[in-house]
Protein backbone atom coordinates (compact mmCIF):
# COMPACT_ATOMS: atom_id res chain seq x y z
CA UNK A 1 12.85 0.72 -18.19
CA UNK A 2 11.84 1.45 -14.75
CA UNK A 3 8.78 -0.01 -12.68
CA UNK A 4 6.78 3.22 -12.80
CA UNK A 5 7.26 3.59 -16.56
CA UNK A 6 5.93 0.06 -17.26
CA UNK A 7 3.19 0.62 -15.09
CA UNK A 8 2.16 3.63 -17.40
CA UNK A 9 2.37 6.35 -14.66
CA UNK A 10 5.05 8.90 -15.56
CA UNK A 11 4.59 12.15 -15.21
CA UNK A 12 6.13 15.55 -15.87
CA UNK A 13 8.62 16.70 -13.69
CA UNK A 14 7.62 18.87 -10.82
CA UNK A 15 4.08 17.52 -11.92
CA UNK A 16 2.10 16.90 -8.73
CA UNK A 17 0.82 13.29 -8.01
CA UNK A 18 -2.02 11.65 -8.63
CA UNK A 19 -3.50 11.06 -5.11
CA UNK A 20 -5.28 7.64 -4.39
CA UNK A 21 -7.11 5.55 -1.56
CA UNK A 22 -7.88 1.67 -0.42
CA UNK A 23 -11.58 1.52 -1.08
CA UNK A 24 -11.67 0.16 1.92
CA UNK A 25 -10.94 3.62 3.87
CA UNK A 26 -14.64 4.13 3.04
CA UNK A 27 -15.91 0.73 4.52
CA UNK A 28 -17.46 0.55 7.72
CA UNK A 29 -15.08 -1.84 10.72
CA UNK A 30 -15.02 -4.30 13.07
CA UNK A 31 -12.78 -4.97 15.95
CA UNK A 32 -12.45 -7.67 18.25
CA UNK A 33 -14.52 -5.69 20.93
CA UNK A 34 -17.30 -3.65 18.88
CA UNK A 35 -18.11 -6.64 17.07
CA UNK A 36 -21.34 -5.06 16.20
CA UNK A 37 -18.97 -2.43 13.84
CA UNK A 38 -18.22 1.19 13.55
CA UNK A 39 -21.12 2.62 11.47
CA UNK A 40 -23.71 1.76 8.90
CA UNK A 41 -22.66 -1.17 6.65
CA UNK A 42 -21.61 -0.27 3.12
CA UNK A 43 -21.08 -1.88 -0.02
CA UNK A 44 -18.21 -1.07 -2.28
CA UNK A 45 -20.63 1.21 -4.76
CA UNK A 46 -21.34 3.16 -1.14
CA UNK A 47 -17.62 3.04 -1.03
CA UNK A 48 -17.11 4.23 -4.16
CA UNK A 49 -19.48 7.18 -3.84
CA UNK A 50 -17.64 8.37 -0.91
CA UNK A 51 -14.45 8.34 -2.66
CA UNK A 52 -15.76 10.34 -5.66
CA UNK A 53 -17.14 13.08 -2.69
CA UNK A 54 -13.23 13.74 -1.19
CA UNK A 55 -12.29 16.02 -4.52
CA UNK A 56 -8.90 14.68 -5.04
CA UNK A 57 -8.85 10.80 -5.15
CA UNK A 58 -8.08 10.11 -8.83
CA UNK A 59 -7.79 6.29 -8.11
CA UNK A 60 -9.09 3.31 -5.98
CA UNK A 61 -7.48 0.02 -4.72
CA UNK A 62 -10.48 -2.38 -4.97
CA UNK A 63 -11.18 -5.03 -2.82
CA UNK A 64 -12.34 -8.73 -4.80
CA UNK A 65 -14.72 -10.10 -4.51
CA UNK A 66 -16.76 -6.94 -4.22
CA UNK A 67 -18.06 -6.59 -0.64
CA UNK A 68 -20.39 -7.67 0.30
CA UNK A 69 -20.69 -10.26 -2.39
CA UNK A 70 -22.84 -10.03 -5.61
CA UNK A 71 -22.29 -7.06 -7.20
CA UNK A 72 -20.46 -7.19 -11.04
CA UNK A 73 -17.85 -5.79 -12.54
CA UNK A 74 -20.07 -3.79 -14.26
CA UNK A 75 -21.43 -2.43 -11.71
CA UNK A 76 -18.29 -0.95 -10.30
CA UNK A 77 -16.91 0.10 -13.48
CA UNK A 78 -19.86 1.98 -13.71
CA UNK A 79 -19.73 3.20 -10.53
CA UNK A 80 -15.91 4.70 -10.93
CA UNK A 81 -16.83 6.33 -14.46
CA UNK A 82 -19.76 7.76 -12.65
CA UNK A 83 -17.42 9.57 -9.67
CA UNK A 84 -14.64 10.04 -12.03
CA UNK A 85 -11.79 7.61 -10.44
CA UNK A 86 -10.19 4.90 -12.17
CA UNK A 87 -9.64 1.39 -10.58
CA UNK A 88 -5.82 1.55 -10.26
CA UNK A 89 -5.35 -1.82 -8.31
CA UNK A 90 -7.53 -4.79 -7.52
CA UNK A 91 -6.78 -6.76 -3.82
CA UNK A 92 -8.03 -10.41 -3.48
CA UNK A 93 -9.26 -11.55 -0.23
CA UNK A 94 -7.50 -14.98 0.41
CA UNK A 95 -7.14 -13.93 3.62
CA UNK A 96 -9.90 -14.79 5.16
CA UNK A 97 -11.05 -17.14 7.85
CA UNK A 98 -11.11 -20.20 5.26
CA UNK A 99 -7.87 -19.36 4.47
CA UNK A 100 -6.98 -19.61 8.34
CA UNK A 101 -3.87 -21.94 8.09
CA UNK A 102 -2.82 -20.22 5.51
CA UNK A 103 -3.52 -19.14 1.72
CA UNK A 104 -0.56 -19.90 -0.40
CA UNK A 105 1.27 -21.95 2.69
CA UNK A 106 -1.52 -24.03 3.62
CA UNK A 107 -1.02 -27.47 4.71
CA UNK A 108 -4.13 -28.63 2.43
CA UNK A 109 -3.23 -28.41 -1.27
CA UNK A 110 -7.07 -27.98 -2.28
CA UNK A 111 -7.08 -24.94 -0.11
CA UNK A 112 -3.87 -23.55 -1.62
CA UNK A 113 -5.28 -24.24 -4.39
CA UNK A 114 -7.97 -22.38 -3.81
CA UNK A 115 -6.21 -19.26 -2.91
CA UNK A 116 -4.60 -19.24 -5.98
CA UNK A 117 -7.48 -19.64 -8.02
CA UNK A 118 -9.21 -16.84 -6.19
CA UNK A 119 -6.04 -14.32 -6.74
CA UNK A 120 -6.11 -15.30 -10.52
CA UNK A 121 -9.86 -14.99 -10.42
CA UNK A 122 -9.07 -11.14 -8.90
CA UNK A 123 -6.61 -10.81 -12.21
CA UNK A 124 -8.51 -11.34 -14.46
CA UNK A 125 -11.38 -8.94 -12.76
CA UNK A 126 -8.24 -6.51 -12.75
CA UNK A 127 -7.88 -7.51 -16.54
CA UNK A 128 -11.27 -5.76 -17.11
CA UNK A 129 -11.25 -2.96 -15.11
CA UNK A 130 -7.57 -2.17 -16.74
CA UNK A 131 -5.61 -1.75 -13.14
CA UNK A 132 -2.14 -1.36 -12.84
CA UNK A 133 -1.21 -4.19 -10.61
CA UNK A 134 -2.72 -7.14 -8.20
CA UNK A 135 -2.16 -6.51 -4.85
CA UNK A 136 -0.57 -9.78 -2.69
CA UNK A 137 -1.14 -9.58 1.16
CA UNK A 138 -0.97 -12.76 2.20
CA UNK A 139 -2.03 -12.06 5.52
CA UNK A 140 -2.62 -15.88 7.12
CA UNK A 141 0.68 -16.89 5.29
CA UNK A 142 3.07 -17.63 8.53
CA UNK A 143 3.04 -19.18 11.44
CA UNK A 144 2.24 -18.81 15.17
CA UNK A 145 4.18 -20.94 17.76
CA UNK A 146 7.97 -22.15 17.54
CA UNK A 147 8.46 -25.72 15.70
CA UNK A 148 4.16 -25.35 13.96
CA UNK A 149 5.92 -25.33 10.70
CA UNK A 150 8.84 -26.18 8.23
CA UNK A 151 10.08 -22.47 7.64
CA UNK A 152 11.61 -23.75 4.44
CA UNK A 153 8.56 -25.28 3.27
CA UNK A 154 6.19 -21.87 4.30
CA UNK A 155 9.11 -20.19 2.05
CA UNK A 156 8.59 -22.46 -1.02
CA UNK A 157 5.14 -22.53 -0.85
CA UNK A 158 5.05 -18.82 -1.10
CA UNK A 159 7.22 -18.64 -3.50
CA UNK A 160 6.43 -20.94 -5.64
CA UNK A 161 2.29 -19.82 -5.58
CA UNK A 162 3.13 -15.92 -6.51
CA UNK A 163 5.77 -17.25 -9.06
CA UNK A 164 3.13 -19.22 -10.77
CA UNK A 165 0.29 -16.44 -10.88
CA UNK A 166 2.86 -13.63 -12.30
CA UNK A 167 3.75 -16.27 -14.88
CA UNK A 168 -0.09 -17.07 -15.51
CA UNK A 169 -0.70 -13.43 -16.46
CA UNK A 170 2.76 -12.00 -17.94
CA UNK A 171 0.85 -8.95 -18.68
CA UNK A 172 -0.29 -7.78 -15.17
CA UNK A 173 2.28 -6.62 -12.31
CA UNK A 174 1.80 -7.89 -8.63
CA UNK A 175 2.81 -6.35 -6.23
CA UNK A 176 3.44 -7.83 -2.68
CA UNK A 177 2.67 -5.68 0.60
CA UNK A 178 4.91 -6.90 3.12
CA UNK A 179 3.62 -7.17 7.04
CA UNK A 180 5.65 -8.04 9.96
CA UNK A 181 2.55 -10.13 12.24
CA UNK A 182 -1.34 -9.77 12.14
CA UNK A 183 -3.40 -11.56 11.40
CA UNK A 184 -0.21 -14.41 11.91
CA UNK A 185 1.94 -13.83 14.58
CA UNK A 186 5.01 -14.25 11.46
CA UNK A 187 4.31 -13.61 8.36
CA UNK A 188 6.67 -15.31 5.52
CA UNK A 189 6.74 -11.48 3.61
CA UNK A 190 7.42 -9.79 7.08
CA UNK A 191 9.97 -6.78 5.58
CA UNK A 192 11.50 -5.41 2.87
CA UNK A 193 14.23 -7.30 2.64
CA UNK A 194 12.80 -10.74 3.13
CA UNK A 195 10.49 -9.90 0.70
CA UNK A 196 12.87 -8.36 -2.13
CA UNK A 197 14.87 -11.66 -1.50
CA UNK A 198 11.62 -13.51 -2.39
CA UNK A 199 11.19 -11.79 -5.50
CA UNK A 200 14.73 -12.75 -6.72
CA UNK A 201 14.48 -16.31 -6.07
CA UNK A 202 10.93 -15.72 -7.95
CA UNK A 203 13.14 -14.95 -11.09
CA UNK A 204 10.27 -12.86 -13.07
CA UNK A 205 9.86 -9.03 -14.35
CA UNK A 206 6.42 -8.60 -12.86
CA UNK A 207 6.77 -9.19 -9.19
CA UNK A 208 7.39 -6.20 -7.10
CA UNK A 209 6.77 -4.64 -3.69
CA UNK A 210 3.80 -2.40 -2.23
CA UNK A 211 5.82 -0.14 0.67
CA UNK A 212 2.90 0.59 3.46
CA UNK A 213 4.81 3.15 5.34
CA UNK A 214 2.96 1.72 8.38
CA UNK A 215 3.43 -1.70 8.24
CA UNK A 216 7.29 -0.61 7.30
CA UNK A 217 7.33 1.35 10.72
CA UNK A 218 5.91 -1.46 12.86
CA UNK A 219 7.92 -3.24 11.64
CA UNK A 220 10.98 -1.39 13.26
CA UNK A 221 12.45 -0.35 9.19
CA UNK A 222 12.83 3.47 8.19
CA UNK A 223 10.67 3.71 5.40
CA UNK A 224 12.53 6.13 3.66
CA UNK A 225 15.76 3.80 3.20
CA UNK A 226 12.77 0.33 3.16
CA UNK A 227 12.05 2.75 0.30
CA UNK A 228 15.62 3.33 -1.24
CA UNK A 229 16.49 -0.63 -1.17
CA UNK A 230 13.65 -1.50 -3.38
CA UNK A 231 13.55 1.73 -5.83
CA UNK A 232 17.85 0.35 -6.36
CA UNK A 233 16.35 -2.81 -7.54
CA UNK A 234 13.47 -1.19 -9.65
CA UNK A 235 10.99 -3.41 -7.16
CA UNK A 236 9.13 -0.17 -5.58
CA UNK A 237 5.28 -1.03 -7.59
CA UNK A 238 3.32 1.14 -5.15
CA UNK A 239 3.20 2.50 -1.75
CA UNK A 240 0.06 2.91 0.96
CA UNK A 241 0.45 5.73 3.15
CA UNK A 242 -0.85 6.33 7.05
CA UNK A 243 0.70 6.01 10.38
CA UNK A 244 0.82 4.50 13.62
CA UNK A 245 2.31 4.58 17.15
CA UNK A 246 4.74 1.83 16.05
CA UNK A 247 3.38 -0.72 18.47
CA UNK A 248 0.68 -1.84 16.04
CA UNK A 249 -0.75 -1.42 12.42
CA UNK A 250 -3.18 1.42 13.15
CA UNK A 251 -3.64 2.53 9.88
CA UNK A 252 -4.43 6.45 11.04
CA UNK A 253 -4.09 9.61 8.98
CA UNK A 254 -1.27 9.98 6.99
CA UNK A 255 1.69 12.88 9.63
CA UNK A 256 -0.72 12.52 12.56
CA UNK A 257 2.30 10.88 14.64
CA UNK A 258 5.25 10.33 12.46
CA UNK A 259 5.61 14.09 10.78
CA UNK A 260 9.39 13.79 9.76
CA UNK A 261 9.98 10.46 9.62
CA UNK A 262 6.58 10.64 6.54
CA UNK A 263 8.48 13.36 5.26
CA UNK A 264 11.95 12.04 4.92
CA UNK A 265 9.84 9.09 3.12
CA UNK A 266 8.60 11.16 0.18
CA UNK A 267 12.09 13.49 -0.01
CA UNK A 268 13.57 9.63 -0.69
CA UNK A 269 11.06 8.54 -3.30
CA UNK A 270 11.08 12.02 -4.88
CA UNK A 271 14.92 12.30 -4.97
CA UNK A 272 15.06 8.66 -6.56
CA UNK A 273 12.89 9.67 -9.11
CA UNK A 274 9.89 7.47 -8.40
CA UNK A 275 6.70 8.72 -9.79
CA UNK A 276 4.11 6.24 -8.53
CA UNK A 277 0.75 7.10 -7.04
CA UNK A 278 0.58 8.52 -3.22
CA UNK A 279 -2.28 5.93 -2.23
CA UNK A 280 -4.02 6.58 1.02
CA UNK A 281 -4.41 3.30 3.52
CA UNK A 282 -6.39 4.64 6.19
CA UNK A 283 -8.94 3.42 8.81
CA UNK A 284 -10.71 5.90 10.21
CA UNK A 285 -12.66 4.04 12.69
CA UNK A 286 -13.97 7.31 14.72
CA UNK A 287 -13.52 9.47 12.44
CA UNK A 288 -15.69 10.80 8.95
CA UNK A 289 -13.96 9.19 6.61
CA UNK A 290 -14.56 11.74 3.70
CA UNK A 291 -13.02 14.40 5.98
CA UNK A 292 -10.10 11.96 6.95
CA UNK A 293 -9.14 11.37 3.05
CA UNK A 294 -9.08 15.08 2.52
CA UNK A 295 -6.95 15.53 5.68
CA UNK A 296 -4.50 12.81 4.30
CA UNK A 297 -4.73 14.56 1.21
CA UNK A 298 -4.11 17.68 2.40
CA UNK A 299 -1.07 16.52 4.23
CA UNK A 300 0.62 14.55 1.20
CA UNK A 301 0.03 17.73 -0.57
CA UNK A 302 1.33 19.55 2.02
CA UNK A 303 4.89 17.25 1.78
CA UNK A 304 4.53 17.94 -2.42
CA UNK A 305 4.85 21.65 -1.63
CA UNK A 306 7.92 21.28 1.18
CA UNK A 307 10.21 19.31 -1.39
CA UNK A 308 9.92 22.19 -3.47
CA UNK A 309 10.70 24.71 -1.16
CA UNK A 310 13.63 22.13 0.26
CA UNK A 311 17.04 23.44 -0.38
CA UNK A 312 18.27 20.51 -1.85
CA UNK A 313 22.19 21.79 -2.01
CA UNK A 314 22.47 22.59 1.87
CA UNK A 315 20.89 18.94 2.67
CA UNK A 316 23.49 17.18 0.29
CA UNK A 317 26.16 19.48 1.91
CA UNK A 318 24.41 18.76 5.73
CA UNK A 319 24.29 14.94 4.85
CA UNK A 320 27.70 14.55 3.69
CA UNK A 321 28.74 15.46 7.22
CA UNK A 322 25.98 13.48 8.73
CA UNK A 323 25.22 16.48 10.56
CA UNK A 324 21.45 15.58 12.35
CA UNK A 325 21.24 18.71 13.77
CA UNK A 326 21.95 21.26 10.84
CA UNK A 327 20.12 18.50 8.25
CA UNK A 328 17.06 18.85 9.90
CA UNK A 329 16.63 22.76 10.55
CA UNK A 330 16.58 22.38 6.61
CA UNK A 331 13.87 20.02 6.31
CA UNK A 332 11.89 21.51 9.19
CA UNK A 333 12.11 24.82 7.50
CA UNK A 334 11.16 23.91 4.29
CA UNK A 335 7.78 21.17 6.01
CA UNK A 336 6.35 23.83 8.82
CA UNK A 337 6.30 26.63 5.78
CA UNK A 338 4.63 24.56 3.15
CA UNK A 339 1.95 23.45 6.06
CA UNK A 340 1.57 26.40 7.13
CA UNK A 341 0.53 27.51 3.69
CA UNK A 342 -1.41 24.45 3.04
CA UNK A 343 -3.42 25.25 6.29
CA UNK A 344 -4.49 29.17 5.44
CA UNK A 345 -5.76 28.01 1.90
């Protein structure tokens, strides 16, 4: 049985997706320069509501504990029924500044202890609200400098920490979103493969890996094969969509830079079957964050549309000669018509 069927997501062929966002798209930012932020503060019912106003989000990624601290579970549940979106994951924050040295790798064993007991706190939030899996970043997990730490013992530690937690809650998935540097310079899940080599020496079912196509293109990967190695192992839990310049993580709207390259992405998940949620991971700093989700939107739908107009047949016979040129006039026929249609609806 695959990932995606365990995770209770199939859907009918040529169905199109269920479209989702990071409830944090509709947060308000920071950077090291406008420390003062980007925007009114909100709270993750503000967050919510903004969501619910896009039109197409059918599910969140939740942040936990709720920002900015003191609102229940209630509350939010209430909140989702109330826009009509269901919380499909739940993302603890034990990345933090306490967690500075580190969350699961920390040289203090109260403090790893403490990030644990926050990300099982977060599962059994995620319990309640019925999502489909706990998102891992493990941001602070890594190091900085040459000879700061044991790299076995950062390896161990990590392992050992997300072994325990999917064994503490056999019924939940959790799903780890690999980063190559930020907020460490290394991070101990820094690509695909590092991370799929983690899960093995994990040795349980409900460890997998959340694909941000950014993150994967920083990181110097293709995220359509990134994508390929861990749908072959039945590892591909979920996937966050955006894009960058691939010199940082800058988290902007989903074909704004990387048209092609997003496209060949989805042709690989679609041809390997994988039926998973197309989540939105955006941060639009500058930009109105209601229209940015529908853009994104628009765009994913857009790259729906294209893989059904995609002669499949003359890209299997183009590929088989590895002919660049001829392989993609076919997929630039098939993307430019379906955006062309999106953008006279």
């Amino acid at each position: 049985m695959s990932s995606q069927q365990r995770i209770g997501i199939q859907k009918p062929a040529g169905a199109e997706p269920l479209y989702g966002a990071g409830v944090w798209h509709f947060a308000t930012y920071v950077d090291r320069y406008a420390t003062d932020g980007y925007g009114e503060p909100r709270t993750i019912l503000d967050a919510i509501e903004l969501a619910g106003a896009v039109g197409d989000l059918s599910v969140l990624d939740l942040n936990w504990p709720f920002p900015p601290g003191g609102i229940s579970t209630a509350q939010v549940k209430s909140a989702l029924a109330e826009h009509g979106l269901r919380a499909m994951a739940i993302t603890p924050e034990f990345y933090t500044g306490r967690f500075a040295k580190g969350g699961f790798t920390n040289p203090d064993p109260a403090t790893r202890r403490q990030a644990i007991d926050l990300v099982a706190g977060a599962a059994e939030v995620g319990r309640e609200l019925g999502v489909d899996y706990v998102k891992l970043w493990p941001g602070q997990d890594g190091y900085d400098y040459p000879f700061q730490a044991d790299h076995s013992d950062l390896w161990d530690k990590s392992v050992g920490a997300v072994r325990e937690l999917a064994q503490a809650f056999p019924d939940l998935k959790f799903a780890i979103e690999y980063k190559p540097r930020e907020p460490r310079n290394r991070m101990v899940f820094s690509s695909m493969a590092r991370t799929l080599l983690a899960v093995q020496d994990m040795g349980v079912d409900n460890v997998g890996v959340l694909l941000d196509f950014g993150h994967s293109l920083y990181g110097g990967e293709t995220p359509a094969e990134a994508a390929r190695m861990a749908i072959a192992r039945d590892k591909l839990f979920a996937i966050d969509v955006n894009d960058n310049f691939r010199g940082w993580d800058d988290d902007m709207v989903v074909g704004s830079v990387h048209l092609l390259e997003t496209f060949e992405f989805f042709f690989a998940l679609h041809d390997a079957g994988w039926q998973g949620v197309w989540q939105l991971d955006q941060f639009p700093f500058r930009e109105d964050p209601v229209e940015a989700a529908r853009a994104g939107v628009r765009t994913m739908r857009a790259f729906h549309h294209a893989l059904e107009l995609l002669d499949r047949d003359e890209l299997a016979a183009a590929q088989s000669e590895q002919d660049a040129l001829r392989a993609q006039r076919i997929a630039k026929r098939a993307l430019f018509r379906a955006l062309a249609e999106s953008e006279s609806e």
